[in-house]
Protein backbone atom coordinates (compact mmCIF):
# COMPACT_ATOMS: atom_id res chain seq x y z
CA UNK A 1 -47.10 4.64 7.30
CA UNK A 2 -45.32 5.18 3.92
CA UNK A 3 -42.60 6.69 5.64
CA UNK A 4 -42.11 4.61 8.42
CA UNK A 5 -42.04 1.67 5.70
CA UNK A 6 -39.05 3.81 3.70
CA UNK A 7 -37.36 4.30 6.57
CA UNK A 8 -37.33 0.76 7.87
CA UNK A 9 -36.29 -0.77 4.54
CA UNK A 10 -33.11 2.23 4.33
CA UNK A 11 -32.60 0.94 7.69
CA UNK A 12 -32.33 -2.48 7.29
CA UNK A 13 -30.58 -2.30 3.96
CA UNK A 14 -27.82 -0.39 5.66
CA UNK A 15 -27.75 -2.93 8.54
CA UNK A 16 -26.94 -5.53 5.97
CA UNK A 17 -24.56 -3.40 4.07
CA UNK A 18 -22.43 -2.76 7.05
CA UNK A 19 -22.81 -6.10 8.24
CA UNK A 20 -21.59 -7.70 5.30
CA UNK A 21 -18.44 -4.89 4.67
CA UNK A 22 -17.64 -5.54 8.29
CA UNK A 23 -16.98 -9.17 7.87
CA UNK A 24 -14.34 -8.28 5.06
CA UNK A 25 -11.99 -6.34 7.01
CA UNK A 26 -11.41 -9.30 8.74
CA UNK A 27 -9.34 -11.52 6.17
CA UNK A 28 -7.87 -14.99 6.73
CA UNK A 29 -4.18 -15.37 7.27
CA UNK A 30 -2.04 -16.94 5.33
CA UNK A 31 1.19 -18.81 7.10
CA UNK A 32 4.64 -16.89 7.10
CA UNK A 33 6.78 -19.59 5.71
CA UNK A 34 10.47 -19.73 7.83
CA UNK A 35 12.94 -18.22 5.80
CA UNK A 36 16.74 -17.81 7.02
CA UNK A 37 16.08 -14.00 7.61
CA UNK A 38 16.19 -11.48 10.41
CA UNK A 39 13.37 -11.43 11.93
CA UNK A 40 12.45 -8.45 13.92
CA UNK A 41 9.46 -7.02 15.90
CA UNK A 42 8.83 -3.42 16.64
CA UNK A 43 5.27 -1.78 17.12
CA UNK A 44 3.16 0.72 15.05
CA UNK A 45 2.77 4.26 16.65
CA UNK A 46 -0.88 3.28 18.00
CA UNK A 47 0.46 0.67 19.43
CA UNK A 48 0.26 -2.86 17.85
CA UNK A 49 2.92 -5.37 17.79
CA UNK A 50 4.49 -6.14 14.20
CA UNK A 51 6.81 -8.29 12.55
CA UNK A 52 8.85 -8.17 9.63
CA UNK A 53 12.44 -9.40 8.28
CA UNK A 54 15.58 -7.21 7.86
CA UNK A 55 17.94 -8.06 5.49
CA UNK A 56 20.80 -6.93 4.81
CA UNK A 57 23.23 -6.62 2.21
CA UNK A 58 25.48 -3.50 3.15
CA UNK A 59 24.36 -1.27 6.46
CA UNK A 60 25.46 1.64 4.93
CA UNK A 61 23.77 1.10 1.47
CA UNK A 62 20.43 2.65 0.59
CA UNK A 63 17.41 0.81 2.81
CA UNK A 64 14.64 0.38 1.22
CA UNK A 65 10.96 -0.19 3.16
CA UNK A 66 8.45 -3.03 0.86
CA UNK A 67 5.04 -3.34 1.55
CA UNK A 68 2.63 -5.88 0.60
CA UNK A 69 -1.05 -5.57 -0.36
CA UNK A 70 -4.62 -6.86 0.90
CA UNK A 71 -4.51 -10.30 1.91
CA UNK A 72 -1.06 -11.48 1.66
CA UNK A 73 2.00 -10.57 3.99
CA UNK A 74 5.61 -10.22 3.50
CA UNK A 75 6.39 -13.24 2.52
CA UNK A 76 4.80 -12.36 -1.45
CA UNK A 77 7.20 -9.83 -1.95
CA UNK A 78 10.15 -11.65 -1.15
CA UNK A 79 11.42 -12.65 -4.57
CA UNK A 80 11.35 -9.00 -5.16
CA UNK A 81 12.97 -8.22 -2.17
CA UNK A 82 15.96 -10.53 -2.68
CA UNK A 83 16.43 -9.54 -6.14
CA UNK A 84 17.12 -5.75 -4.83
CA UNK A 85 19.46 -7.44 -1.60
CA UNK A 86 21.49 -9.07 -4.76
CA UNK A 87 21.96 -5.32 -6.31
CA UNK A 88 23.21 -4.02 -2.67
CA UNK A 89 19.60 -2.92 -0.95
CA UNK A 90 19.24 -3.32 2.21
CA UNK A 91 15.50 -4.66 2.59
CA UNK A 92 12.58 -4.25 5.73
CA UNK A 93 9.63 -5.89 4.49
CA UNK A 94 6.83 -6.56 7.24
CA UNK A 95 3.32 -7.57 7.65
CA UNK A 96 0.65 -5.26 7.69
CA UNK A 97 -1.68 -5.16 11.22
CA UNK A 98 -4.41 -8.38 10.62
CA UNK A 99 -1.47 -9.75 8.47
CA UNK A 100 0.74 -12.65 8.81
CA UNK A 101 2.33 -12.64 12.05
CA UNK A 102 1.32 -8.99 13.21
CA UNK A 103 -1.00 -8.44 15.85
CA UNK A 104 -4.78 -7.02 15.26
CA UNK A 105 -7.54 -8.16 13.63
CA UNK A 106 -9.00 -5.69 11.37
CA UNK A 107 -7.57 -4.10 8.05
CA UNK A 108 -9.00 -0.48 7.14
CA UNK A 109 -7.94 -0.94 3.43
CA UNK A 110 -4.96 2.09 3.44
CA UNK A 111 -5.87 4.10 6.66
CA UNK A 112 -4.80 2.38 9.79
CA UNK A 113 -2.18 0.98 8.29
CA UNK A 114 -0.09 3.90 7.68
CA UNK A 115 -0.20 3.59 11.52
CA UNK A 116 2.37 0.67 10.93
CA UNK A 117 4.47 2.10 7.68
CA UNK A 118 5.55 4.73 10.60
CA UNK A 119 6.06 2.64 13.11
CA UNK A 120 8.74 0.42 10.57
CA UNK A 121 10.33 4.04 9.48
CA UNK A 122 10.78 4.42 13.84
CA UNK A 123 12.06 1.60 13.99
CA UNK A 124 14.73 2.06 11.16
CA UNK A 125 15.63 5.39 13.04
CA UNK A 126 16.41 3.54 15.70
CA UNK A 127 19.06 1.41 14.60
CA UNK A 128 22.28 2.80 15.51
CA UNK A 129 24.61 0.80 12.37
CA UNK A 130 21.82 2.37 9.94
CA UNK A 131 22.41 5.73 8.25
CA UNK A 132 19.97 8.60 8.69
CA UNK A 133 19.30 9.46 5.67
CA UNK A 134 16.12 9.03 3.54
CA UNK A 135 14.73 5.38 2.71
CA UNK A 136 13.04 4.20 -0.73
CA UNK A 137 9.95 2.91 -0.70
CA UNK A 138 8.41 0.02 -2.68
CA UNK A 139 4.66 -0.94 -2.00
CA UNK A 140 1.67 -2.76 -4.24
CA UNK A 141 -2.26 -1.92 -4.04
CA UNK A 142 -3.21 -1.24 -0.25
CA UNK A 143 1.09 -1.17 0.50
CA UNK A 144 1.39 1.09 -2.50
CA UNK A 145 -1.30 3.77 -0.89
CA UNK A 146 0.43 3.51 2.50
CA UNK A 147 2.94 4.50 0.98
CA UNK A 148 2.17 7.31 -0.88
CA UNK A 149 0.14 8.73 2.23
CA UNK A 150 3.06 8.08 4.75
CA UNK A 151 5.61 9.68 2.16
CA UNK A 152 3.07 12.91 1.59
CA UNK A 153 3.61 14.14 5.48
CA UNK A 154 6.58 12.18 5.80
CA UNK A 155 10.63 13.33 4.09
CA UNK A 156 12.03 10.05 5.35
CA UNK A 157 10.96 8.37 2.22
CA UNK A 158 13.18 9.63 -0.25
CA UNK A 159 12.03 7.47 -3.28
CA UNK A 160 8.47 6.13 -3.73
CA UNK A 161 7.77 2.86 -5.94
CA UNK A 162 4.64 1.93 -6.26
CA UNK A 163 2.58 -0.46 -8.18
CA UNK A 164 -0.97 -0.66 -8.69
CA UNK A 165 -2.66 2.03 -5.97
CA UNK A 166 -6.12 3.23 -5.76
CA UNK A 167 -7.07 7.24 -6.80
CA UNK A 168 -8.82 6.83 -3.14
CA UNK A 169 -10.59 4.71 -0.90
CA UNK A 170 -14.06 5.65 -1.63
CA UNK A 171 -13.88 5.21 -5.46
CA UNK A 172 -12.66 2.00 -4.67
CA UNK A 173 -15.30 0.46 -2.46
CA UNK A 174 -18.10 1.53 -4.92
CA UNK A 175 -15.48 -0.15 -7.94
CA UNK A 176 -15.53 -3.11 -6.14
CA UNK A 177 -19.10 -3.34 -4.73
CA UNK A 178 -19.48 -3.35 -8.38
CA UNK A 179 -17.25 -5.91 -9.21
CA UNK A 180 -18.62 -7.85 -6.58
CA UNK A 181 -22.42 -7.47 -6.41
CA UNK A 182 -22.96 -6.33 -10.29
CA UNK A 183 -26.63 -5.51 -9.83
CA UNK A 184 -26.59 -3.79 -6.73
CA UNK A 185 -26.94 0.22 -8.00
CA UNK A 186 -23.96 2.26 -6.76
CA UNK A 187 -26.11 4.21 -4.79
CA UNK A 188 -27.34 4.25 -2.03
CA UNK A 189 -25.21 1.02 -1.19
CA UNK A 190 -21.56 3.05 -1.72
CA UNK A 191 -23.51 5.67 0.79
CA UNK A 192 -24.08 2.76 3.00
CA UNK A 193 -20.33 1.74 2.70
CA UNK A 194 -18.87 5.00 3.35
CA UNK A 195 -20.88 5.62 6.30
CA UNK A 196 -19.98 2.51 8.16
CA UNK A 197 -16.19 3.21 7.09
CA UNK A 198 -16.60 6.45 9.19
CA UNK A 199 -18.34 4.95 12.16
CA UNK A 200 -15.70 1.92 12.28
CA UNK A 201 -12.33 3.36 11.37
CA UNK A 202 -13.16 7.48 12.17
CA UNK A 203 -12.30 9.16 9.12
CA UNK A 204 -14.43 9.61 5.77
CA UNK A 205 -12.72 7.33 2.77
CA UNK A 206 -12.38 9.50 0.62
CA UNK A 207 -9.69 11.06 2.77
CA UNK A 208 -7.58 8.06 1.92
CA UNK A 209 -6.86 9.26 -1.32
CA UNK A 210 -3.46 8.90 -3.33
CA UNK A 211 -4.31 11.41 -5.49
CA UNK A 212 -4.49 13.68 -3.04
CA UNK A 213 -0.89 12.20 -1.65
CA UNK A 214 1.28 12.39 -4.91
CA UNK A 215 0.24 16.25 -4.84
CA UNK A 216 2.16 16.43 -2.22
CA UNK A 217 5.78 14.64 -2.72
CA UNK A 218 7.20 17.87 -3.05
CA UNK A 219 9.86 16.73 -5.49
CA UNK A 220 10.63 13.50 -4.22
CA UNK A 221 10.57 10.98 -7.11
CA UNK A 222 7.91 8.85 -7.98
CA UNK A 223 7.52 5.54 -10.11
CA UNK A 224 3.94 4.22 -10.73
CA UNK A 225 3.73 1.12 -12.45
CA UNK A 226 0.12 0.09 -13.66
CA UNK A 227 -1.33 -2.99 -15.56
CA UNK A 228 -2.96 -1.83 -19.04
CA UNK A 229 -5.56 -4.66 -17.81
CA UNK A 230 -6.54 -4.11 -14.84
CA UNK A 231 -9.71 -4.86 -13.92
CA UNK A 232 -9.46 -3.21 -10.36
CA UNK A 233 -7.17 -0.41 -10.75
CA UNK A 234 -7.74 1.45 -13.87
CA UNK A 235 -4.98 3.23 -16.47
CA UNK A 236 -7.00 6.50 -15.95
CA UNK A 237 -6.82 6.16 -11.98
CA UNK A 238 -3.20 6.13 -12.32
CA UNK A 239 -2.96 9.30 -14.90
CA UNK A 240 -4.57 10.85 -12.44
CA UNK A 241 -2.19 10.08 -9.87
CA UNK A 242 0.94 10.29 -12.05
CA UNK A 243 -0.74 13.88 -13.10
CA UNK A 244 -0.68 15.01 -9.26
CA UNK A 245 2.19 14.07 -8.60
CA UNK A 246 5.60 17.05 -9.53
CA UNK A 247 8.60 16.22 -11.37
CA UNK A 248 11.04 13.66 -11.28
CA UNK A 249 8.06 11.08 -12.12
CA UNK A 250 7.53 7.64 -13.98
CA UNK A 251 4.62 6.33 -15.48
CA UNK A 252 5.30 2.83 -16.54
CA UNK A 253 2.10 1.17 -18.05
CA UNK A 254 2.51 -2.45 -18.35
CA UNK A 255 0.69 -3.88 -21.50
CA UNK A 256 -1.25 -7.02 -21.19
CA UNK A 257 -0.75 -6.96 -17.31
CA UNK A 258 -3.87 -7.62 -15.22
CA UNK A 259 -4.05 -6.51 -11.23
CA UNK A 260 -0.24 -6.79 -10.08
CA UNK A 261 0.85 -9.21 -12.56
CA UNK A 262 3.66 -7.14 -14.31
CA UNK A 263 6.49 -8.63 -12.03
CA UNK A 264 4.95 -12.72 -13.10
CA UNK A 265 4.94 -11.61 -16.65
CA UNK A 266 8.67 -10.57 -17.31
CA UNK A 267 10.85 -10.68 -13.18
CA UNK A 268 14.29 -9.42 -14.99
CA UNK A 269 12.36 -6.07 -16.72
CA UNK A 270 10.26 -5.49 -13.51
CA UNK A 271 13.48 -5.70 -11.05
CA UNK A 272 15.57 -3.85 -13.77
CA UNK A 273 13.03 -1.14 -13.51
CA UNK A 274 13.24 -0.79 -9.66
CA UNK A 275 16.99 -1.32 -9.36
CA UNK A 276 17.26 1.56 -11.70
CA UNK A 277 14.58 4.23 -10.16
CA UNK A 278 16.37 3.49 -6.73
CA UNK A 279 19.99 3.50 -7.66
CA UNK A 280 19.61 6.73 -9.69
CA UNK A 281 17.58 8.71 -6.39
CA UNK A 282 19.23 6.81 -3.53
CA UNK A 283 22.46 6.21 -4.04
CA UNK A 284 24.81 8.95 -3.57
CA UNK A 285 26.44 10.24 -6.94
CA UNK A 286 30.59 10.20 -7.02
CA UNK A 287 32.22 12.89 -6.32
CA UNK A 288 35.10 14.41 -8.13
């Protein structure tokens, strides 16, 4: 009797675990406003329809892919995005599968959604009046893990920006199980969460891990820019990813700066920092 009790209360307190983690990876939209832009659709390599804009400044200046994190779409890294078209980037930012105008309805927090960072780097291949040579890459929370998982298999990406990723997927549930539900103990609910991860999206999430990534840029150059307050991402996460990760590197700690607010707090320092990273690794140097 005892153990048919324990079993049905583990039971049921999964059940209600996965239940509730279910219903938030599926997010509400928010409206991509019209903006004088090209926009352009191409699919992710399993298959879903997305949609992003292309702009352009110079076809045969550096490109640079931007990715947007949980919850928003492209449309919150556009001020960004324009301020790099001004210093002659070219720009593809597009919205994430379950985001703005994309198809799907489910977000996987960092997994599936590499699905879609390759499908955008296919579809830059396949322009005929773009270069092939590599891309930079600029991406913030869930974008900025895509992007650092994409780039570790992946030479296209030449130049990796990113601001504000997690050390990996499962560390973050439990973080913000605790954030969320403060007096639920981390275990056995982060069990709980990691289980139903595997059943829904196939993989363990600890797997999606940019640690694990930035050990293997192989040289390419990284720039990791983390808020000093963060309540979500810590300073110590992103040692520990700046530590992985092999030289040319930047570690650019942002004091005061809570989750993604380093670009609000001072634009011209934040876009100065970009434009430099990219035009020192992207753009060709002179020759004699």
């Amino acid at each position: 009797m005892i153990v048919e009790v324990l079993f049905l209360t583990v039971f049921w307190l999964w059940v209600a675990t996965a239940v509730l983690f279910l219903r938030n990876t599926v997010l509400p939209r928010l409206p991509v406003p019209t903006a004088p832009f090209e926009t352009v659709q191409f699919p992710s390599t399993d298959g879903l329809q997305l949609e992003g804009w292309k702009i352009t400044s110079d076809p045969e200046a550096p490109w640079l892919i931007i990715c947007h994190g949980l919850g928003t779409n492209r449309a919150d890294l556009l001020d960004i995005a324009q301020g790099l078209v001004r210093r002659q980037f070219n720009v593809l930012l597009f919205d994430f599968r379950a985001h703005g105008s994309s198809q799907g309805r489910v977000t996987s927090f960092g997994f599936t959604e590499q699905r879609d960072l390759e499908g955008a780097l296919a579809y830059l291949g396949s322009q005929p009046d773009i270069p092939a040579r590599p891309y930079g890459f600029y991406g913030i929370s869930m974008g900025a893990v895509v992007g650092l998982s994409v780039a570790a298999r992946d030479e296209r990406l030449g130049a990796v920006a990113v601001d504000s990723p997690y050390t990996s997927l499962d560390e973050s549930l439990a973080h913000h199980l605790k954030l969320m539900y403060p007096i639920l103990p981390r275990y056995p609910f982060a069990w709980f969460l990691w289980a139903t991860y595997r059943l829904r999206f196939g993989t363990w999430p600890q797997h999606v891990s940019s640690r694990s990534a930035a050990a293997q840029l192989n040289g390419r150059p990284l720039l990791l820019i983390q808020g000093e307050a963060d309540p979500r991402m810590s300073v110590d996460g992103a040692k520990q990813i700046f530590g992985r990760a092999s030289e040319p590197k930047e570690l650019w700690l942002i004091p005061g700066a809570s989750h993604l607010e380093g670009y609000a707090l001072n634009p011209d320092a934040y876009l100065k920092r970009l434009i430099a990273f990219f035009d020192k690794f992207l753009r060709p140097a002179p020759t004699r």
